[in-house]
Protein backbone atom coordinates (compact mmCIF):
# COMPACT_ATOMS: atom_id res chain seq x y z
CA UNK A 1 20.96 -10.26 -22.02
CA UNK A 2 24.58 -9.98 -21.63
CA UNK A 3 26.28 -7.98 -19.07
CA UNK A 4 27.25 -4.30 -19.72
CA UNK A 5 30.37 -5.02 -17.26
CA UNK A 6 31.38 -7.91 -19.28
CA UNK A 7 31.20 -7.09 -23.17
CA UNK A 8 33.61 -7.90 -24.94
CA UNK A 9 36.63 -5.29 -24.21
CA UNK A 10 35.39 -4.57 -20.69
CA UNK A 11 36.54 -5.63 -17.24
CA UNK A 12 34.40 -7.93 -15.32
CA UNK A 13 32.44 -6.79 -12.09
CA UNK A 14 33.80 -8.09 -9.65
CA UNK A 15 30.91 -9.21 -7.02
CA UNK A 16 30.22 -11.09 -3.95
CA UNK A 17 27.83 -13.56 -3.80
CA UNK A 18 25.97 -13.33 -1.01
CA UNK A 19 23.54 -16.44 -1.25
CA UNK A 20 24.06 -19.72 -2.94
CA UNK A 21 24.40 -23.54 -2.74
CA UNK A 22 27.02 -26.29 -3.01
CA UNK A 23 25.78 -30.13 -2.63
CA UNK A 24 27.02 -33.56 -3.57
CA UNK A 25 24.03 -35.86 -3.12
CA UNK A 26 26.70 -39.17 -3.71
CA UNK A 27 28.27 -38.28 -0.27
CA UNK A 28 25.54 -36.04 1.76
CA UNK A 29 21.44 -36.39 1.50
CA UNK A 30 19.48 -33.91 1.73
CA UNK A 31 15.67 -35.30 1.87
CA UNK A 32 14.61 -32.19 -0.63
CA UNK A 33 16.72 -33.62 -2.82
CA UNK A 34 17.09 -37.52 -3.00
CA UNK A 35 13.75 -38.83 -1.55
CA UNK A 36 11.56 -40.05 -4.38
CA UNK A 37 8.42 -38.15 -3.16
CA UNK A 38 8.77 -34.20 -4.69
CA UNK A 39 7.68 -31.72 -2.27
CA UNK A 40 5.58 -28.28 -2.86
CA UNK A 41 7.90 -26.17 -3.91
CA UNK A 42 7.67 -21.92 -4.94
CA UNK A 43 9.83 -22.84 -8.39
CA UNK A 44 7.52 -25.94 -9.31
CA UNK A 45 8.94 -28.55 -10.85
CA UNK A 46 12.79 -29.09 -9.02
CA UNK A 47 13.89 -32.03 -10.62
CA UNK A 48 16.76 -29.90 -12.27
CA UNK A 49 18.22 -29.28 -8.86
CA UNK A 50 18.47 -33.54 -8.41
CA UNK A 51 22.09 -33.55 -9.02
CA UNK A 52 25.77 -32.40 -7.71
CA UNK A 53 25.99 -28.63 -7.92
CA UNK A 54 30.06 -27.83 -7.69
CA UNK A 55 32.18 -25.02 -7.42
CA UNK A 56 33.15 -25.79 -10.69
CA UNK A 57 29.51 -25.95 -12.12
CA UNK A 58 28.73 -22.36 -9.99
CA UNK A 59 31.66 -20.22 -11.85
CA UNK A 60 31.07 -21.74 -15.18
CA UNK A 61 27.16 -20.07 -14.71
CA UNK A 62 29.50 -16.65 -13.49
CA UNK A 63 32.25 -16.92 -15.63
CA UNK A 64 31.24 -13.18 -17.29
CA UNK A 65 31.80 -12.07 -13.24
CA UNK A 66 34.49 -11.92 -10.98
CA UNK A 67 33.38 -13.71 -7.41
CA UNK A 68 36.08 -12.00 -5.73
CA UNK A 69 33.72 -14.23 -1.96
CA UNK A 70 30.94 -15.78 -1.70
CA UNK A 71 28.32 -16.72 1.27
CA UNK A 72 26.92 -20.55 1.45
CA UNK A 73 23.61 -21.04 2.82
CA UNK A 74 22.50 -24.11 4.47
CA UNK A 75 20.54 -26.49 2.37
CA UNK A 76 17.97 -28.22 4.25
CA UNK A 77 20.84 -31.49 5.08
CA UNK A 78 20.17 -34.51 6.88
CA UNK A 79 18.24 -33.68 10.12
CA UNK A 80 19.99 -36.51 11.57
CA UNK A 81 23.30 -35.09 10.91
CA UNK A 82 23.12 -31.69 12.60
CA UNK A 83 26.82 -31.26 12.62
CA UNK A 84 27.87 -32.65 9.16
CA UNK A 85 27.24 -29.98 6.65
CA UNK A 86 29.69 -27.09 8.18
CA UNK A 87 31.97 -30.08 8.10
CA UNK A 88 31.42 -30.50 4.35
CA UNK A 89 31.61 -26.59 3.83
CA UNK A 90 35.03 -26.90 6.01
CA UNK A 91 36.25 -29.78 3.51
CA UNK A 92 35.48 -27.12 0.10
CA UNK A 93 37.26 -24.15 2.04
CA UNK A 94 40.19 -26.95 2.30
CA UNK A 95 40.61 -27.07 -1.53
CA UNK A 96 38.67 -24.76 -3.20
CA UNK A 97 38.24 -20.80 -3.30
CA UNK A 98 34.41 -20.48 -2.48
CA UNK A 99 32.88 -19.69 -0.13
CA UNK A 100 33.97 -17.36 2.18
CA UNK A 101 31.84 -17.63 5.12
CA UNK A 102 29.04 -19.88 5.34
CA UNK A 103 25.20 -19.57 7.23
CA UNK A 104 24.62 -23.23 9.32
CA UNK A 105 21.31 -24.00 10.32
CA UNK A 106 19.84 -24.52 13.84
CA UNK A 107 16.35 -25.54 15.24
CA UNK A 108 16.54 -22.27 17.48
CA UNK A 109 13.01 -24.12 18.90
CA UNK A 110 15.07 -26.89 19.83
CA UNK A 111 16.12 -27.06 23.39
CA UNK A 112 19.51 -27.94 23.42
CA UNK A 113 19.89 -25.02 20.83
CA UNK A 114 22.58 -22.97 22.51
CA UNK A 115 25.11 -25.58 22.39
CA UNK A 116 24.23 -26.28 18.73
CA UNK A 117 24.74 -23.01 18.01
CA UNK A 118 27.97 -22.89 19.94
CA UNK A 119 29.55 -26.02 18.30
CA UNK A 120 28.42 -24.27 14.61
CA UNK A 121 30.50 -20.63 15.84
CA UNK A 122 33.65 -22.92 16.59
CA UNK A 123 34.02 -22.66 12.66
CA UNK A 124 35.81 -19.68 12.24
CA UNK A 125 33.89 -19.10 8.95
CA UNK A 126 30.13 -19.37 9.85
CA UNK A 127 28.70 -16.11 10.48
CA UNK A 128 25.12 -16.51 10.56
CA UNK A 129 22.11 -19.11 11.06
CA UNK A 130 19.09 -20.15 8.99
CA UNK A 131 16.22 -21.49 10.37
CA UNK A 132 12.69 -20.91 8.55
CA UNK A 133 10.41 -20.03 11.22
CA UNK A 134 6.68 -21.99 10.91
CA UNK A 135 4.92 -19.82 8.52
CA UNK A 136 1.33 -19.57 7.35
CA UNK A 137 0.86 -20.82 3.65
CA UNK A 138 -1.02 -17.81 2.91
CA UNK A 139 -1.50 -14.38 3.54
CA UNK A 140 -4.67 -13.37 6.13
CA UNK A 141 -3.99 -15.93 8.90
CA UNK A 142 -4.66 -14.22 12.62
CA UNK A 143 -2.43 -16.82 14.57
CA UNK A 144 1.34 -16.22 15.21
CA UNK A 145 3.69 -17.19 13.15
CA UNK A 146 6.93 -19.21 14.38
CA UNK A 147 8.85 -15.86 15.37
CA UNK A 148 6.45 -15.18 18.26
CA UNK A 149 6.90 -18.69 20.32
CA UNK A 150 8.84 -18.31 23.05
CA UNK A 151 11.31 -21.08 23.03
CA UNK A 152 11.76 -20.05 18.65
CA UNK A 153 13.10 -16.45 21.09
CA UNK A 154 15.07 -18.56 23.49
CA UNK A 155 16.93 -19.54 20.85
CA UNK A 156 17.30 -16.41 18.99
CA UNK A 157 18.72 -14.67 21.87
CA UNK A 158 22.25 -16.59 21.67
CA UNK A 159 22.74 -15.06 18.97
CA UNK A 160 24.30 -12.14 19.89
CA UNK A 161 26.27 -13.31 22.89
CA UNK A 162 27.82 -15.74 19.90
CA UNK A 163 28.76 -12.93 17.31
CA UNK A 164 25.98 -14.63 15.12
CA UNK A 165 23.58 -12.81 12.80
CA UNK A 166 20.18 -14.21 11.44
CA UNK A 167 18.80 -15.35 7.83
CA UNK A 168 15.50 -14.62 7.91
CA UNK A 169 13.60 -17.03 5.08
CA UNK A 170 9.68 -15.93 5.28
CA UNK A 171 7.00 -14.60 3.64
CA UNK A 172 5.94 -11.07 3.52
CA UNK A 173 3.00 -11.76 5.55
CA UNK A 174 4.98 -12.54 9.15
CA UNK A 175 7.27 -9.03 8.20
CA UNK A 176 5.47 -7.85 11.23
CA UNK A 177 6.77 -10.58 13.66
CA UNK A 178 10.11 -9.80 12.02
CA UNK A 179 9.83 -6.37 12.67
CA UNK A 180 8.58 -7.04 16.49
CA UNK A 181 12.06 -9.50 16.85
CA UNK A 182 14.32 -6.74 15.02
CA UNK A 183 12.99 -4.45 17.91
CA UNK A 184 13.13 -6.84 20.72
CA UNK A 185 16.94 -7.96 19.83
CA UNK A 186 18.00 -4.30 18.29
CA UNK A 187 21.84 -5.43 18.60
CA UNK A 188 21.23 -8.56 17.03
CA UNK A 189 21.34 -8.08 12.77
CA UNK A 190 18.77 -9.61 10.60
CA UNK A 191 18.98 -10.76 7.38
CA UNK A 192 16.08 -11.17 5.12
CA UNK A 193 16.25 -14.17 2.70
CA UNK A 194 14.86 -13.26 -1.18
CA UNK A 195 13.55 -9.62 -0.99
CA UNK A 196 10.78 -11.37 1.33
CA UNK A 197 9.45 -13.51 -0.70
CA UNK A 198 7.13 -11.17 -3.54
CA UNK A 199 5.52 -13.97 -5.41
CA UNK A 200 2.07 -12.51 -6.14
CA UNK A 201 3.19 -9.94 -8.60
CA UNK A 202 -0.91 -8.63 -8.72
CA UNK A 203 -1.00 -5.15 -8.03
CA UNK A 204 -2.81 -6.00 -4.29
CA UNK A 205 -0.41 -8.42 -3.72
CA UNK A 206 3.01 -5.86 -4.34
CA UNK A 207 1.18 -3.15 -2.45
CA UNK A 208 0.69 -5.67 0.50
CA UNK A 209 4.54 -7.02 -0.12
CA UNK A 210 5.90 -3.04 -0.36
CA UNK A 211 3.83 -2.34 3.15
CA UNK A 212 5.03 -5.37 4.95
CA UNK A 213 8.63 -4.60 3.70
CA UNK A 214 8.61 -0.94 4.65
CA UNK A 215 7.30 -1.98 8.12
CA UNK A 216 10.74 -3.82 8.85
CA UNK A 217 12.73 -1.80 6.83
CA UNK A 218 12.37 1.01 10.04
CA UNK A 219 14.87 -0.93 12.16
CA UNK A 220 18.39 -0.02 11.43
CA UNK A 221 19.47 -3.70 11.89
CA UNK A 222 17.49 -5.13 9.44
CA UNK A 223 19.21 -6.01 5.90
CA UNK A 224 17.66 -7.36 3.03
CA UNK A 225 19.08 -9.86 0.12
CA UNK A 226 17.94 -9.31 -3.62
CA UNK A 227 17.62 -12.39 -4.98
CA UNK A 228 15.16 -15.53 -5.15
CA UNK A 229 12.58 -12.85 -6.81
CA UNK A 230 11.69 -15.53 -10.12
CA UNK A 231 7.94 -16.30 -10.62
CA UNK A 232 7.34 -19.44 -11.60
CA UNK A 233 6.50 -20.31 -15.19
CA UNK A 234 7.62 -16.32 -16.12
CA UNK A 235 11.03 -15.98 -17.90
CA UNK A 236 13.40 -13.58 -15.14
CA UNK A 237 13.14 -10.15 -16.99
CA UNK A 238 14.12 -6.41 -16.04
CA UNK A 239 10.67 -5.85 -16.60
CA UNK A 240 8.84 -8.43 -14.10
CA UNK A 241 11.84 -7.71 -11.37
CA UNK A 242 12.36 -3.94 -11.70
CA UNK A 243 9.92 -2.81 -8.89
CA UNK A 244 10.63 -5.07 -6.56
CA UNK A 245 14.56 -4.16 -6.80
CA UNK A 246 13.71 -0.29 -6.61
CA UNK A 247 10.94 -0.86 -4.34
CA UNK A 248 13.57 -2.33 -1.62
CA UNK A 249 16.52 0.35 -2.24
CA UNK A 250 13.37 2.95 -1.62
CA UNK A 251 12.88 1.18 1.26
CA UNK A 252 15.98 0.01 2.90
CA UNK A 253 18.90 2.47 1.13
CA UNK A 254 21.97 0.80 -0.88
CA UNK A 255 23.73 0.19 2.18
CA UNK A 256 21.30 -2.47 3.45
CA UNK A 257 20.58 -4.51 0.29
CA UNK A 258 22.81 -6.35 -1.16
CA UNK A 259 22.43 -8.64 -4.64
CA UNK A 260 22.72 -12.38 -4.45
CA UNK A 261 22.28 -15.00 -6.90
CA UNK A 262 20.64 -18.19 -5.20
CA UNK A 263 21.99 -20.43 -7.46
CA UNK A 264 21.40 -23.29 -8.67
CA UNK A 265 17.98 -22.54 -7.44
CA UNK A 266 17.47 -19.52 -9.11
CA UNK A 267 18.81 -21.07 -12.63
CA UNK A 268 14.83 -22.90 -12.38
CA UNK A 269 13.71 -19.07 -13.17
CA UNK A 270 16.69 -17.66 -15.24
CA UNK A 271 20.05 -17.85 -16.59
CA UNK A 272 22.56 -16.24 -14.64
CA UNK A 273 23.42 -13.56 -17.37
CA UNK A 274 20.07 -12.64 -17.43
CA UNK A 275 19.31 -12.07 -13.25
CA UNK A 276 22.92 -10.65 -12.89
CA UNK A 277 22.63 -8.45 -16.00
CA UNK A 278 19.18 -7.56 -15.19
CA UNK A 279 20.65 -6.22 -11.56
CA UNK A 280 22.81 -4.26 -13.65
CA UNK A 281 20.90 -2.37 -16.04
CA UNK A 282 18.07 -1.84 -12.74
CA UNK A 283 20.83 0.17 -11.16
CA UNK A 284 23.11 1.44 -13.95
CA UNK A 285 21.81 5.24 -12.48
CA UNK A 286 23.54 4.47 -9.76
CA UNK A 287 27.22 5.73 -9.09
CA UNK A 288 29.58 3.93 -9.19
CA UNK A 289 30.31 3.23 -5.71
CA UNK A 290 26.49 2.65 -5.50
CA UNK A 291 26.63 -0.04 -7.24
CA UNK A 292 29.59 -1.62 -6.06
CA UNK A 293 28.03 -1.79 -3.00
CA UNK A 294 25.38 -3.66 -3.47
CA UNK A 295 26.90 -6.00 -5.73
CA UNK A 296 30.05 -6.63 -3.49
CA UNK A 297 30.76 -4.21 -0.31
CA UNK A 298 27.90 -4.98 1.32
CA UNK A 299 28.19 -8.73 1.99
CA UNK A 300 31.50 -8.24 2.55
CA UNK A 301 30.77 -5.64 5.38
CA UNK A 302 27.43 -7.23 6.90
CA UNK A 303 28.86 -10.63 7.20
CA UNK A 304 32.30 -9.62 8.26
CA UNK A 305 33.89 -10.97 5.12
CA UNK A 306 37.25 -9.50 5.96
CA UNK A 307 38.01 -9.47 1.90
CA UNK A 308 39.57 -6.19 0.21
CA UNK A 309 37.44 -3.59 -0.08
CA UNK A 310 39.78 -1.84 -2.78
């Protein structure tokens, strides 16, 4: 599918990324990535990902797009090296265009967490943290997920005081401890990683997926990414994706979703054409301002991009 902004004779969209990857395993490791041993993963098979993924690699997947900014997530780096990868995103904002701002990770269970998360906010361009809270493989477990422990809390807490918001990576099936933490920390904004995770497309499983995401969608600062929504094995259609992306606008509004490639993850699932021309023709009812908002105002406004809005 190509792009209906990018035929031939029209102007590209111009978009902001708001979730995606850089790594060079020949100078950082990443234990996902370089250990021999695969882990379980919700794409299957990774060994595509096993090599450097550049700026230049990422814009020749967009080149039908204009990235006017872009948001790096953390990528599950060297434990050992707590402070090295906003170092490494520092060295790419030295000599490179992309990204923008940049989401660290920090063990908010850890307790020395507030000064981790103080020494990531001395880099003027991280804006939020990552940490996957312990989650249940499954849906139907009664015991708390990570969210509910109280030093997971402790750590969550210096958030605001820092001028940090939240990526919030877990399944549909602990939306209700997210929506008990969006309540407890209502100043606090929380972002929620890959539409939540819909990966049983049955219809049981969407209706439980819609009702967990409705839940959460209540609290004002709650805001929701489009993007990691592939099923593994399935080719990335308009078709298999379409509810899911109209099921969260229902839910949230436009001006709390935003679209986001997760690339080069994603690219296990679908070409990049395909996912960002598929967002396109799922909102092309949309005005136009509509549209531009979730496909660039909206990461720029909810992670304080300070790009051009014009």
């Amino acid at each position: 599918m190509s792009s209906p902004a990018s035929s031939a004779g029209s102007p590209k969209r111009r978009i902001i990324d708001a979730h995606h990857h850089f790594w060079d395993l020949s100078q950082n490791y990443h234990p996902w990535l370089c250990d021999a041993e695969p882990i379980p993963f919700r794409y299957g098979d990774y060994q595509a990902l096993r090599r450097d993924f550049s700026q230049s690699d990422y814009l020749q997947h967009a080149q039908r797009y204009e990235v006017q900014g872009s948001v790096y997530v953390e990528t599950e780096w060297d434990p050992q090296d707590a402070e090295g990868e906003m170092r490494y995103v520092q060295s790419l904002k030295a000599n490179q265009n992309l990204p923008t701002v940049a989401v660290a990770h920090v063990r908010l269970d850890d307790p020395e967490a507030d000064k981790k998360l103080a020494f990531q906010r001395s880099f003027d361009f991280v804006r939020s943290v990552r940490h996957k809270p312990r989650a249940h493989a499954r849906p139907g477990q009664a015991s708390p997920g990570g969210m509910m422990e109280a030093q997971w809390r402790r750590g969550f807490q210096v958030l605001q005081a820092l001028g940090l918001r939240f990526d919030l990576q877990t399944p549909w099936w602990h939306m209700h401890e997210a929506f008990d933490l969006a309540k407890a920390f209502p100043d606090t904004t929380l972002i929620i990683n890959h539409a939540g995770l819909p990966a049983d497309r049955s219809p049981q499983g969407l209706a439980a997926w819609q009702a967990a995401m409705r839940q959460v969608s209540v609290c004002p600062n709650v805001f929701v990414k489009i993007s990691g929504i592939g099923v593994p094995g399935q080719a990335w259609t308009v078709a298999a994706n379409r509810a899911i992306v109209h099921s969260l606008l229902t839910a949230f509004g436009v001006a709390r979703c935003m679209f986001a490639s997760n690339f080069p993850v994603d690219s296990l699932c679908g070409r990049w054409d395909d996912i960002w021309g598929g967002f396109e023709e799922m909102v092309k009812d949309l005005s136009a301002s509509e549209q531009d908002a979730l496909f660039r105002a909206n990461a720029n406004r909810i992670y304080d991009m300070r790009l051009p809005n014009d």
